[in-house]
C-alpha atoms as a PDB file:
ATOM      1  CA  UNK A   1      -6.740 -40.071  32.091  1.00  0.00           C
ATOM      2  CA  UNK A   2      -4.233 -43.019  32.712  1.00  0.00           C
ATOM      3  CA  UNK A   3      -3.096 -42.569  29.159  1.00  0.00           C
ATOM      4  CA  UNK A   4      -2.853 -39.181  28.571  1.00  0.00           C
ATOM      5  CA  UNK A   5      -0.407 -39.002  32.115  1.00  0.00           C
ATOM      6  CA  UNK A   6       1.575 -41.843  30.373  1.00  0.00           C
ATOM      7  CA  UNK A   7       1.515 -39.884  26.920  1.00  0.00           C
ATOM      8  CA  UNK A   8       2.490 -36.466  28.891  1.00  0.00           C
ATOM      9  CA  UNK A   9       5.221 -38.333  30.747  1.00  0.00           C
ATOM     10  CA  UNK A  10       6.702 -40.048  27.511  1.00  0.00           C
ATOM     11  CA  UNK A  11       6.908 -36.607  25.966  1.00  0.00           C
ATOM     12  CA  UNK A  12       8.030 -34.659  28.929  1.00  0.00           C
ATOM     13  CA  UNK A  13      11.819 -35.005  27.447  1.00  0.00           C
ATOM     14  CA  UNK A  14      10.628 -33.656  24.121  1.00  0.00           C
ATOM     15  CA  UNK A  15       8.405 -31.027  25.963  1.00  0.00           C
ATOM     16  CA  UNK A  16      11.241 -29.446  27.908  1.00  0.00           C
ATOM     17  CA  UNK A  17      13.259 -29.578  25.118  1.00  0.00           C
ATOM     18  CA  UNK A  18      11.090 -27.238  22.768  1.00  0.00           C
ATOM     19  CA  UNK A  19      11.167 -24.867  25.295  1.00  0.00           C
ATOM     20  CA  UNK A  20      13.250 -22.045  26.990  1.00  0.00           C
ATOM     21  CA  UNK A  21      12.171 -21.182  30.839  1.00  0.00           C
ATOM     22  CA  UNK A  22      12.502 -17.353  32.167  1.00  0.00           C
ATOM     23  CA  UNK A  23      11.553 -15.590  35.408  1.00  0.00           C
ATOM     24  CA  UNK A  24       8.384 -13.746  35.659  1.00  0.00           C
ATOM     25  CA  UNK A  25       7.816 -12.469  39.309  1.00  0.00           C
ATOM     26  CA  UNK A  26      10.010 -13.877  41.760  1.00  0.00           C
ATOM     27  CA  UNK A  27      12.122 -13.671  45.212  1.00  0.00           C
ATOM     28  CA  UNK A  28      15.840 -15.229  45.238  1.00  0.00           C
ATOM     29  CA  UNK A  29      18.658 -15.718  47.459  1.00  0.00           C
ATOM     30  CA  UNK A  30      21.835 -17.202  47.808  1.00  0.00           C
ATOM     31  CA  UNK A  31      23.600 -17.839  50.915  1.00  0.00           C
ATOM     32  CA  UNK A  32      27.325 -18.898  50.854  1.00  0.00           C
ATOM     33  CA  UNK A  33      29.405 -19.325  54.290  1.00  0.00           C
ATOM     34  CA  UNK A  34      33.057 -19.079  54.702  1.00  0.00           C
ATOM     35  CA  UNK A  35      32.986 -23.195  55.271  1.00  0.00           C
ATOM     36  CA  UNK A  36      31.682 -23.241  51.806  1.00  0.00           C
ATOM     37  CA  UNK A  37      28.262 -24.317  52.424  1.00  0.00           C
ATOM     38  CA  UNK A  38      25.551 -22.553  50.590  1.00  0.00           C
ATOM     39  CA  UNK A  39      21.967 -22.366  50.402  1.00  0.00           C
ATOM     40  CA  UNK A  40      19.986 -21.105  47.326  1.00  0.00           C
ATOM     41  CA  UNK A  41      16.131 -20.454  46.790  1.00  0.00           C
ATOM     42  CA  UNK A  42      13.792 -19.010  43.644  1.00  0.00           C
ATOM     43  CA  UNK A  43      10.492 -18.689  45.074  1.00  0.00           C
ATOM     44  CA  UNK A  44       7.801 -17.055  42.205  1.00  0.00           C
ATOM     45  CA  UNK A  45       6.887 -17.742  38.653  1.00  0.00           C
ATOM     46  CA  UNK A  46       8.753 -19.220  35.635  1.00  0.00           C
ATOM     47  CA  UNK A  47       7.849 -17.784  32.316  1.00  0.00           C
ATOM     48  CA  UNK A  48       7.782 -21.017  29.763  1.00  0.00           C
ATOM     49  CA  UNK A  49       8.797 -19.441  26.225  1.00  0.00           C
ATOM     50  CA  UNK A  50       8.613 -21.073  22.994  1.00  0.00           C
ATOM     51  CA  UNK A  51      12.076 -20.768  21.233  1.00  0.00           C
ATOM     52  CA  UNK A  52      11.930 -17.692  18.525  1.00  0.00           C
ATOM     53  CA  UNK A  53      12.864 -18.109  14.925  1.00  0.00           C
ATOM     54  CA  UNK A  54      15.289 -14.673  14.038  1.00  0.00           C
ATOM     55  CA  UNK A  55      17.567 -13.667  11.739  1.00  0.00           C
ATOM     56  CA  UNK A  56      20.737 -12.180  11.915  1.00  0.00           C
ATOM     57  CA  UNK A  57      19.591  -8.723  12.956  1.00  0.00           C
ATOM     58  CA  UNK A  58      17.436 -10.326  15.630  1.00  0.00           C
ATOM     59  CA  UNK A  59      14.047  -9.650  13.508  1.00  0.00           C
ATOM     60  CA  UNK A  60      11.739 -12.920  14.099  1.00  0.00           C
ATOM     61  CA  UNK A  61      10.785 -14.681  11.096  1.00  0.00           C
ATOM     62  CA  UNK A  62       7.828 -16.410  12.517  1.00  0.00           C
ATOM     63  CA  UNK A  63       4.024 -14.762  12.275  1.00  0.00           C
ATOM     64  CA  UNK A  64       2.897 -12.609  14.880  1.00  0.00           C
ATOM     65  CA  UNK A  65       1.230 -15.198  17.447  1.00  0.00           C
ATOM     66  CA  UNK A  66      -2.349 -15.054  17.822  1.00  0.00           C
ATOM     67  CA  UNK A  67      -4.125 -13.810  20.788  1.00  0.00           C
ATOM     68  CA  UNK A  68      -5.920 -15.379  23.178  1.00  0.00           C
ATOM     69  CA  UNK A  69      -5.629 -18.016  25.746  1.00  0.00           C
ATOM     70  CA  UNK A  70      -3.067 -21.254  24.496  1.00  0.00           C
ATOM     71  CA  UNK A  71      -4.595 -24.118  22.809  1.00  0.00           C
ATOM     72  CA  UNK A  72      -5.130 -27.618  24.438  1.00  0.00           C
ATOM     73  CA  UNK A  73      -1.839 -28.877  22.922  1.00  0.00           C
ATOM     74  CA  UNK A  74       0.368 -25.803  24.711  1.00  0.00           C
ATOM     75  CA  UNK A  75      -1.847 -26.493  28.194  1.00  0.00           C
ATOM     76  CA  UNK A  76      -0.532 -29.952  27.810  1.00  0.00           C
ATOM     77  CA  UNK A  77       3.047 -29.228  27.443  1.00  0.00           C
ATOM     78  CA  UNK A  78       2.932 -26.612  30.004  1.00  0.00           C
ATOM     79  CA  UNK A  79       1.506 -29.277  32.539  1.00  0.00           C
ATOM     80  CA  UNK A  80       4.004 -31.901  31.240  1.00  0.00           C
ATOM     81  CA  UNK A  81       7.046 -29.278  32.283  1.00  0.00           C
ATOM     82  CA  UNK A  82       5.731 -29.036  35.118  1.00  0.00           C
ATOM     83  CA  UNK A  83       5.440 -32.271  36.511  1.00  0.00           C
ATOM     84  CA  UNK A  84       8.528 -33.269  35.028  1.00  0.00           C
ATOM     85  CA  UNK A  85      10.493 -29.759  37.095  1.00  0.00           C
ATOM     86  CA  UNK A  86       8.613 -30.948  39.402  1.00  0.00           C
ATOM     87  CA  UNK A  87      10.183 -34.588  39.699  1.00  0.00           C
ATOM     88  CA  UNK A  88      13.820 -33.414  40.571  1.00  0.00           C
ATOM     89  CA  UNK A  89      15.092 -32.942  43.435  1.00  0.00           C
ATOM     90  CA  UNK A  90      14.980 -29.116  44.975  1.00  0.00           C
ATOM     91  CA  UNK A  91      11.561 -28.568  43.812  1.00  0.00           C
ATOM     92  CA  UNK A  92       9.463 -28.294  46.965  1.00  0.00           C
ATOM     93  CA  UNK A  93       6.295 -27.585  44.663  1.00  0.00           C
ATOM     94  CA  UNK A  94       5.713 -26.778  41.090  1.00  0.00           C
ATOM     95  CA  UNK A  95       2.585 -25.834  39.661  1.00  0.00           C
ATOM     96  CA  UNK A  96       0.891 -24.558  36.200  1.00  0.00           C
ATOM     97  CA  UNK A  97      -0.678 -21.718  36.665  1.00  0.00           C
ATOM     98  CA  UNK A  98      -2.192 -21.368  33.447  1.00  0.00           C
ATOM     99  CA  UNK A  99      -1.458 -19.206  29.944  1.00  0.00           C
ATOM    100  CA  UNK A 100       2.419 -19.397  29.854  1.00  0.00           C
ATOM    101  CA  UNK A 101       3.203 -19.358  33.815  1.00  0.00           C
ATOM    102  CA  UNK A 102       4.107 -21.951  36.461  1.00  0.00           C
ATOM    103  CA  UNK A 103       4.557 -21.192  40.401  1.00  0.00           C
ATOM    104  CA  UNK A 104       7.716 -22.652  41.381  1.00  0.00           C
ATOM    105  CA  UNK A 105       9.428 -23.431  45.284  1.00  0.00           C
ATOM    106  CA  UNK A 106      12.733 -24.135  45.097  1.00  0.00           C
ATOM    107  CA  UNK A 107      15.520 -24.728  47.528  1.00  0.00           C
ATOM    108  CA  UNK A 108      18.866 -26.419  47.345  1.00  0.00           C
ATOM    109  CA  UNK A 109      21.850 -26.613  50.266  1.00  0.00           C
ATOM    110  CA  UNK A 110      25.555 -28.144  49.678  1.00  0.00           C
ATOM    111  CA  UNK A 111      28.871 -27.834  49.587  1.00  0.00           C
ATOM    112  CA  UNK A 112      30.794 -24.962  47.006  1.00  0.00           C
ATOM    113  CA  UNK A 113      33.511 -28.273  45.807  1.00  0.00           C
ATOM    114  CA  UNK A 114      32.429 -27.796  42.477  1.00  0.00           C
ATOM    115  CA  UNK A 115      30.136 -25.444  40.239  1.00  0.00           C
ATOM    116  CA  UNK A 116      26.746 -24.549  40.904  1.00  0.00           C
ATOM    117  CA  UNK A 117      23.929 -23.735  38.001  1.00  0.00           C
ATOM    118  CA  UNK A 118      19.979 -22.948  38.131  1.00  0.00           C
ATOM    119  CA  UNK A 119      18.206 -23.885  35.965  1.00  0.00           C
ATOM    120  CA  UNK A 120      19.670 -27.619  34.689  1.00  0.00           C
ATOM    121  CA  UNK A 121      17.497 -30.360  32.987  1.00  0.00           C
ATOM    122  CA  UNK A 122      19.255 -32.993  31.722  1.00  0.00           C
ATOM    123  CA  UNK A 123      15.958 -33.468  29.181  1.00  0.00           C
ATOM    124  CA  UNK A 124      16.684 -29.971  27.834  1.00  0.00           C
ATOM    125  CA  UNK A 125      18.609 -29.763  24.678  1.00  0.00           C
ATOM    126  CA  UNK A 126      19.400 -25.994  25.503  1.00  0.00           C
ATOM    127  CA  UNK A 127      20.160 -24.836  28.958  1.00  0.00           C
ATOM    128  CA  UNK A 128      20.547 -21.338  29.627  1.00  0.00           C
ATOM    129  CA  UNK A 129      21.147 -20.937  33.579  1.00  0.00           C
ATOM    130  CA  UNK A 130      19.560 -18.309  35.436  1.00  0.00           C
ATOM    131  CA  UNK A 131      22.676 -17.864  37.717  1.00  0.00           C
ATOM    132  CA  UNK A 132      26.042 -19.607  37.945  1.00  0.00           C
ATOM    133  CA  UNK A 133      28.465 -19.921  41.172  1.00  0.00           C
ATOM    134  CA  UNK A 134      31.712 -20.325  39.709  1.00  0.00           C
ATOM    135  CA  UNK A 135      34.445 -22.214  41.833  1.00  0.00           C
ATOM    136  CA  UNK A 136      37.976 -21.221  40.940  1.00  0.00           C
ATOM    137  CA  UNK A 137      41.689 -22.857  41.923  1.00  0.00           C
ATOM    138  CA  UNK A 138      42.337 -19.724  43.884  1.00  0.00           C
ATOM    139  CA  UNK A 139      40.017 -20.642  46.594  1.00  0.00           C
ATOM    140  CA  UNK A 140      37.419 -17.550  45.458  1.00  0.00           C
ATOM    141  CA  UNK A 141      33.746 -18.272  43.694  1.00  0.00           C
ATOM    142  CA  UNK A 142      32.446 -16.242  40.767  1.00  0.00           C
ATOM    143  CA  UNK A 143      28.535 -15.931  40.888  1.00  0.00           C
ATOM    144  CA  UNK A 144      26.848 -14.122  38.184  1.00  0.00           C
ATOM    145  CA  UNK A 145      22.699 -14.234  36.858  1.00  0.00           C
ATOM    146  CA  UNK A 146      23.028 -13.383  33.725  1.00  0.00           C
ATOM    147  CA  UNK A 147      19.319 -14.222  33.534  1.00  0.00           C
ATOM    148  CA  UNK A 148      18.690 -11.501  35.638  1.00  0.00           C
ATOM    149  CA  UNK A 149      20.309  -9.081  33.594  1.00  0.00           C
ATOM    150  CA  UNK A 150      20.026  -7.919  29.999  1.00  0.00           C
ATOM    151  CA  UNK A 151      17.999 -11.022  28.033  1.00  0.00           C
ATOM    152  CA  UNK A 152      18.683  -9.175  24.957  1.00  0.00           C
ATOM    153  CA  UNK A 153      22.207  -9.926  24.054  1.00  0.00           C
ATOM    154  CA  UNK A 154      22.856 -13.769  24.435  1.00  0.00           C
ATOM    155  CA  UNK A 155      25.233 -13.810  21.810  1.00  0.00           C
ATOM    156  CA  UNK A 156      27.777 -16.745  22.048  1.00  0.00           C
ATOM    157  CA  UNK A 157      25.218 -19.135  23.804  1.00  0.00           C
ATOM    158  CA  UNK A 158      23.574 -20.435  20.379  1.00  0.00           C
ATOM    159  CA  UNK A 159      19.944 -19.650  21.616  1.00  0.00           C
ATOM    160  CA  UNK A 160      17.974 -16.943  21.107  1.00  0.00           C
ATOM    161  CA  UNK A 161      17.358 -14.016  22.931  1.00  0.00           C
ATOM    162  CA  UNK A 162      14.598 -14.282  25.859  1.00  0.00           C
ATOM    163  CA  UNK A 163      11.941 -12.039  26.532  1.00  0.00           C
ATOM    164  CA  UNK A 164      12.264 -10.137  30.135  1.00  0.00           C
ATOM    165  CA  UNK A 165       8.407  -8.984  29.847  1.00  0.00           C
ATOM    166  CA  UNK A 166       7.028 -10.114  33.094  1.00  0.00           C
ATOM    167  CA  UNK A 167      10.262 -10.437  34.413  1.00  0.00           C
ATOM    168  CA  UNK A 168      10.516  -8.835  38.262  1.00  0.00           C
ATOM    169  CA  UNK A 169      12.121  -9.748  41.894  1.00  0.00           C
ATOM    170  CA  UNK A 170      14.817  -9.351  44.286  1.00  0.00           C
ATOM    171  CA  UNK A 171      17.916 -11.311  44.296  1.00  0.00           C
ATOM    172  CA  UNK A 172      19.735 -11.439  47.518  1.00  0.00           C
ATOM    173  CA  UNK A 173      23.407 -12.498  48.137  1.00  0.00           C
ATOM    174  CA  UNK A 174      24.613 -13.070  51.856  1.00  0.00           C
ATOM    175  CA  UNK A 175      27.710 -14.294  52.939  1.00  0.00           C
ATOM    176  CA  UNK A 176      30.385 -14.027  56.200  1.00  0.00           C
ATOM    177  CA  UNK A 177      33.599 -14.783  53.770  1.00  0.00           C
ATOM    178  CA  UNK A 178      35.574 -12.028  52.248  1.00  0.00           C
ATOM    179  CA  UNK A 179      33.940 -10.001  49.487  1.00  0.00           C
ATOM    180  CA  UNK A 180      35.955  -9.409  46.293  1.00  0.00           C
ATOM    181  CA  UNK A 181      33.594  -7.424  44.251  1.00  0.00           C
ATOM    182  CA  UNK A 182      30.366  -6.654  43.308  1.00  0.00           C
ATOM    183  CA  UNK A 183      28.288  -4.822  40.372  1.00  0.00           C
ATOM    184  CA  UNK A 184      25.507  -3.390  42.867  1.00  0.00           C
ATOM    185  CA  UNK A 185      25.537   0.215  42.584  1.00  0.00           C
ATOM    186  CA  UNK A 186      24.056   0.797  46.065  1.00  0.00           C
ATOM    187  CA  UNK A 187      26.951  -1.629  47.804  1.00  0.00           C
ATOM    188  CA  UNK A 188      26.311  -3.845  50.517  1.00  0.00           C
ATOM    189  CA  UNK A 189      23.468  -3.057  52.607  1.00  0.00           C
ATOM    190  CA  UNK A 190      23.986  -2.390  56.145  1.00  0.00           C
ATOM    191  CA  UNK A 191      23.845  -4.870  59.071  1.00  0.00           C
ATOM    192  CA  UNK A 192      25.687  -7.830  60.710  1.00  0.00           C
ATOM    193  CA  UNK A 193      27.626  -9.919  58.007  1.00  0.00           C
ATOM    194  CA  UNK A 194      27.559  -8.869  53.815  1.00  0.00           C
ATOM    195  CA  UNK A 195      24.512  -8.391  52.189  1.00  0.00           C
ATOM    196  CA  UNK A 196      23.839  -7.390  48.861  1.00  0.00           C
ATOM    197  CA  UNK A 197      20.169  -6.788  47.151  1.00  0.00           C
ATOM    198  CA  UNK A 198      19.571  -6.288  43.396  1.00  0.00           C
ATOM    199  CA  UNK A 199      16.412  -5.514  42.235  1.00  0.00           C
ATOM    200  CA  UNK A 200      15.399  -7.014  39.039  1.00  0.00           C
ATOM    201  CA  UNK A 201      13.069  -5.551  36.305  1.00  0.00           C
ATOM    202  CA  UNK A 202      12.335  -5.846  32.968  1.00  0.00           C
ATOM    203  CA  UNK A 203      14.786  -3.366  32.081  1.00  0.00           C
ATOM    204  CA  UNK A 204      17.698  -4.244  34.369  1.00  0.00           C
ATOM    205  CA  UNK A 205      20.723  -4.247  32.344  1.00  0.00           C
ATOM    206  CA  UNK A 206      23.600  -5.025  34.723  1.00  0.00           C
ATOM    207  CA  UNK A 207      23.655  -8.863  35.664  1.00  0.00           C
ATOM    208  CA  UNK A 208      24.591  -9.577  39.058  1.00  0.00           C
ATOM    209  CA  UNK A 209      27.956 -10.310  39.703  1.00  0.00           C
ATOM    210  CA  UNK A 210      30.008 -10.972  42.932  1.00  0.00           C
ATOM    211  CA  UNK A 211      33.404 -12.796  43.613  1.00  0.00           C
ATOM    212  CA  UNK A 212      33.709 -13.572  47.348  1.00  0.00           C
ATOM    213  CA  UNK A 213      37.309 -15.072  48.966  1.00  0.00           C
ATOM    214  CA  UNK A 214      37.152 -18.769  51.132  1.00  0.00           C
END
């Protein structure tokens, strides 16, 4: 057992790299205050994809994958991502739930000085982040999840479209700085301070977007 951790750990790098993570069922929010501290969370399951062969018309060139539960190899790479997620720092637990799922606790507080991504592995080759808070000279932040959004057109990325089969939750932006825009179509939700609640499915076009003013 001593080897096979060691052999898991040495190909953890190579693992994560062969890979492309989604959400599956999940709960997020971001909090941002007008001091620019912020607090974000993902609390559910993370979908671990293989990367999809297609052509230019988006038809996959690979066969049709077999059914049935993953082979001994997969297991092991899915266990390997895990304890590798599970190593940096944010993770409060991370754990392989079997076939192509892993439960995931995540929570991360700082300071809005500088961008902010989720997902980022530095063992990854590709990184596609789930959502992005984007800090601009003009003293407002940009936050969009374009993983929460349409998978099917990631066109100027280099990767492959991801599947958004599985894919459902709640993403939840609050905030007491000044609110720029927003892409909800139900608007901020009522209450003390600025709240805004998109529901995701697998079919959710619109990526969440919000600007909000320091």
């Amino acid at each position: 057992m001593r080897m096979l951790r060691l052999a898991l750990a040495l190909a953890a790098p190579l693992l994560l790299a062969s890979c492309l993570l989604s959400p599956g069922r999940f709960t997020s929010t971001l909090d941002i205050r007008k001091d620019r501290s912020f607090t974000f969370t993902y609390v559910g399951e993370v979908i671990v994809n293989d990367p999809k062969l297609t052509d230019k018309d988006g038809q996959s060139l690979e066969a049709p994958a077999k059914p049935g539960p993953p082979s001994a190899e997969v297991v092991a790479q899915r266990r390997a991502i895990a304890e590798a997620l599970a190593k940096e720092a944010g993770y409060r637990s991370v754990e392989y739930k079997g076939g192509d799922k892993l439960s995931v606790d995540y929570a991360v507080s700082g300071k809005l000085d500088r961008n902010f991504a989720y997902p980022i592995n530095l063992d990854a080759t590709a990184v596609i982040p789930w959502i992005v808070a984007e800090v601009r000279k003009d003293g407002t932040v940009r936050i969009k999840a374009p993983m929460f959004g349409d998978l099917g057109d990631m066109s100027g990325t280099g990767m492959p479209a991801q599947p958004a089969e599985g894919r459902e939750g709640v993403f939840t932006l609050t905030t007491d700085a000044a609110l720029v825009m927003q892409n909800n179509e139900a608007g901020v939700a009522p209450g003390t301070g600025t709240k805004i609640v998109w529901k995701v499915t697998p079919t959710s076009k619109s990526a969440p977007t919000a600007v909000i003013r320091f």
